[in-house]
C-alpha atoms as a PDB file:
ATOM      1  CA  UNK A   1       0.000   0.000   0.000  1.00  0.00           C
ATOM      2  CA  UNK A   2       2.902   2.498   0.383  1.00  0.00           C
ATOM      3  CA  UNK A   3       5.116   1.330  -1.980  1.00  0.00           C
ATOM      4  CA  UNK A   4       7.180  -1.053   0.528  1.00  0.00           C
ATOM      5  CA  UNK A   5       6.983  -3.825  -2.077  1.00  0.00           C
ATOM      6  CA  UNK A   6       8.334  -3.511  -5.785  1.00  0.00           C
ATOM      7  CA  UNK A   7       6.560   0.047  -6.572  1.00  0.00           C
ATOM      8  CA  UNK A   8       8.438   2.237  -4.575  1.00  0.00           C
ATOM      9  CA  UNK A   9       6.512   4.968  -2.688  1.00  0.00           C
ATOM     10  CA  UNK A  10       7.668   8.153  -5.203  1.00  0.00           C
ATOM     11  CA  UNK A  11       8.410   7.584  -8.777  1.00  0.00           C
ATOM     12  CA  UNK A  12       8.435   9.213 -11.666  1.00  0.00           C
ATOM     13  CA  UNK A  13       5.014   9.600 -12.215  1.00  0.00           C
ATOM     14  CA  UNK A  14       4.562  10.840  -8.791  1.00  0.00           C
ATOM     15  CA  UNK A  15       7.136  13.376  -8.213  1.00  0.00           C
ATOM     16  CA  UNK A  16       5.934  15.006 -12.724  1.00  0.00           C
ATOM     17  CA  UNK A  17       2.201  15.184 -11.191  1.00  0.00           C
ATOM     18  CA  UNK A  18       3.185  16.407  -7.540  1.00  0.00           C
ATOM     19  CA  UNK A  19       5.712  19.350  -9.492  1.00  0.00           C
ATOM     20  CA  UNK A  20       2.752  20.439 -12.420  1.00  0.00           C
ATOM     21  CA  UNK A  21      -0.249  20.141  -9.724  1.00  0.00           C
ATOM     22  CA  UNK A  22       1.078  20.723  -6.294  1.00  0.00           C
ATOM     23  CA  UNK A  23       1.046  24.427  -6.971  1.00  0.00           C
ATOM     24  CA  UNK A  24      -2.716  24.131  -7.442  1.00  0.00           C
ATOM     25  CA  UNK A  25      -3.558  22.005  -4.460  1.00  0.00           C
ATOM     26  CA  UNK A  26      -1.493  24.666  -1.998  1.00  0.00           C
ATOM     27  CA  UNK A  27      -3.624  27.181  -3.634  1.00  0.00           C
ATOM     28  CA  UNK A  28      -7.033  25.634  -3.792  1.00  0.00           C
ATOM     29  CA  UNK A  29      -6.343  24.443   0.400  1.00  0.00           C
ATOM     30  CA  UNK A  30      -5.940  28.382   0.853  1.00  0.00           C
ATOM     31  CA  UNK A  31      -8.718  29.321  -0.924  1.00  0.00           C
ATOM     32  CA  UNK A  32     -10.860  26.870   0.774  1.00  0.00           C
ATOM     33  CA  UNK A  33      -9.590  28.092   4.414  1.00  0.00           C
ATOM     34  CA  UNK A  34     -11.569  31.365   5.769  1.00  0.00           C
ATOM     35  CA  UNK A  35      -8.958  33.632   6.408  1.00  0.00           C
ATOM     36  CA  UNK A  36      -8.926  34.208   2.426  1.00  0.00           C
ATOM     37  CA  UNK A  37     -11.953  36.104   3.227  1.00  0.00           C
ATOM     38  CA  UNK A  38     -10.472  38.101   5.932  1.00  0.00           C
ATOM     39  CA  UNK A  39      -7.452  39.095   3.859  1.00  0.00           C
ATOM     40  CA  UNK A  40     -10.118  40.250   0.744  1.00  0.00           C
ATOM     41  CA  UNK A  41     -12.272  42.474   3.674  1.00  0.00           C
ATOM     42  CA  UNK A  42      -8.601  43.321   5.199  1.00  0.00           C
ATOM     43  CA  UNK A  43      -7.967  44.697   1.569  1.00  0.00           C
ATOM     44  CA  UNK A  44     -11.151  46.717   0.975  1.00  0.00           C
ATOM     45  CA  UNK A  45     -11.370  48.474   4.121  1.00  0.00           C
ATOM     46  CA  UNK A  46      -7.685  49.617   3.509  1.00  0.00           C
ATOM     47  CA  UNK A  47      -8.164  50.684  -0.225  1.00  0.00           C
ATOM     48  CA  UNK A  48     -10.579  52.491  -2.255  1.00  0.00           C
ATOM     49  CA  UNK A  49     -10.691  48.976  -4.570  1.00  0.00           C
ATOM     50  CA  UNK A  50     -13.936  47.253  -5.093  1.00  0.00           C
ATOM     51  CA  UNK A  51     -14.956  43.934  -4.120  1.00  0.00           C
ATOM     52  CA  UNK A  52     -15.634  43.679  -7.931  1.00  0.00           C
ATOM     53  CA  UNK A  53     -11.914  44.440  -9.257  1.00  0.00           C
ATOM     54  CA  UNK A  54     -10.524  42.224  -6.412  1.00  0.00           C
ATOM     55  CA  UNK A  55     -12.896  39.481  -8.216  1.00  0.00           C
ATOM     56  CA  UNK A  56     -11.710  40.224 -11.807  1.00  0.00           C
ATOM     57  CA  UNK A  57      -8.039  40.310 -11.017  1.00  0.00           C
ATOM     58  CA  UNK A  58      -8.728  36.876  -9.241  1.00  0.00           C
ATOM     59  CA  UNK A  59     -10.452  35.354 -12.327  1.00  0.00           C
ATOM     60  CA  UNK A  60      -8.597  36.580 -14.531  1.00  0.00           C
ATOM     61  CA  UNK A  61      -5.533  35.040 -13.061  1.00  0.00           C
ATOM     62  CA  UNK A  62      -7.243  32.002 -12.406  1.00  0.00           C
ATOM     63  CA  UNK A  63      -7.834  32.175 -16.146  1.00  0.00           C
ATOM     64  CA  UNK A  64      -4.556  32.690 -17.599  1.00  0.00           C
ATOM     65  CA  UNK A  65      -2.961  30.348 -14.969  1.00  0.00           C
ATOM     66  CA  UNK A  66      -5.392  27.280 -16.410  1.00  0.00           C
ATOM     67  CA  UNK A  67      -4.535  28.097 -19.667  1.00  0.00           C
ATOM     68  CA  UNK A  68      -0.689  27.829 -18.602  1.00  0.00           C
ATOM     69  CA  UNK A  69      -1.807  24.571 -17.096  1.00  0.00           C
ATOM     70  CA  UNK A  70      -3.449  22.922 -20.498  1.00  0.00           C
ATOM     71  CA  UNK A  71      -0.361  24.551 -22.523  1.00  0.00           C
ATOM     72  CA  UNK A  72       2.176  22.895 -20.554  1.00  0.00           C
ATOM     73  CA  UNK A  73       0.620  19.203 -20.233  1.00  0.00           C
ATOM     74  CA  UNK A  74       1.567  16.220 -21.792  1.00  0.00           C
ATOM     75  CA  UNK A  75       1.523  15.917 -25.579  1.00  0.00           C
ATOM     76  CA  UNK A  76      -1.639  15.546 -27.289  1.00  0.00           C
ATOM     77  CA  UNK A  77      -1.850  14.318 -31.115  1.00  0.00           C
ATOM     78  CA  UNK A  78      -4.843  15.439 -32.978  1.00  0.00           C
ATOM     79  CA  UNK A  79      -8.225  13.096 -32.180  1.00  0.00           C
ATOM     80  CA  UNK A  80      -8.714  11.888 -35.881  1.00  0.00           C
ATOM     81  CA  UNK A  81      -4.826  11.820 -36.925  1.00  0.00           C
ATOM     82  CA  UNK A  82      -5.497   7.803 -37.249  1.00  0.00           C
ATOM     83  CA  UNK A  83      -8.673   7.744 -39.172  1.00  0.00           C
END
């Protein structure tokens, strides 16, 4: 079950999806945790921004930083390359 057999417990595989999603897990376990909400009311009392532009800039990043995500995964061929 934890690799103490044949299969170690980190391989190749392992370590390639821990380095391309890990980034996204750290940031998805913040953004799940409530003091993301205190930091975006922390940041509107002490600015003149809106709750809205906070909210663009954050899916707008979010945006760009999936597309960086399906740009940088595996290789792909086209669907009907065999047909």
């Amino acid at each position: 079950m934890f690799g103490l057999q044949s299969i170690p417990l980190i391989n190749d595989q392992a370590l390639y999806l821990l380095l391309n999603y890990g980034p996204i897990f750290i940031i998805a376990a913040y953004f799940s945790t409530p003091h993301f909400k205190k930091v975006l009311h922390a940041v509107e009392r002490n600015t003149k921004m809106s709750v809205a532009l906070v909210y663009t800039f954050f899916y707008v990043a979010v945006f760009f930083g999936s597309v960086a995500y399906l740009v940088d995964s595996t290789y792909n061929p086209f669907l009907y390359f065999r047909f």
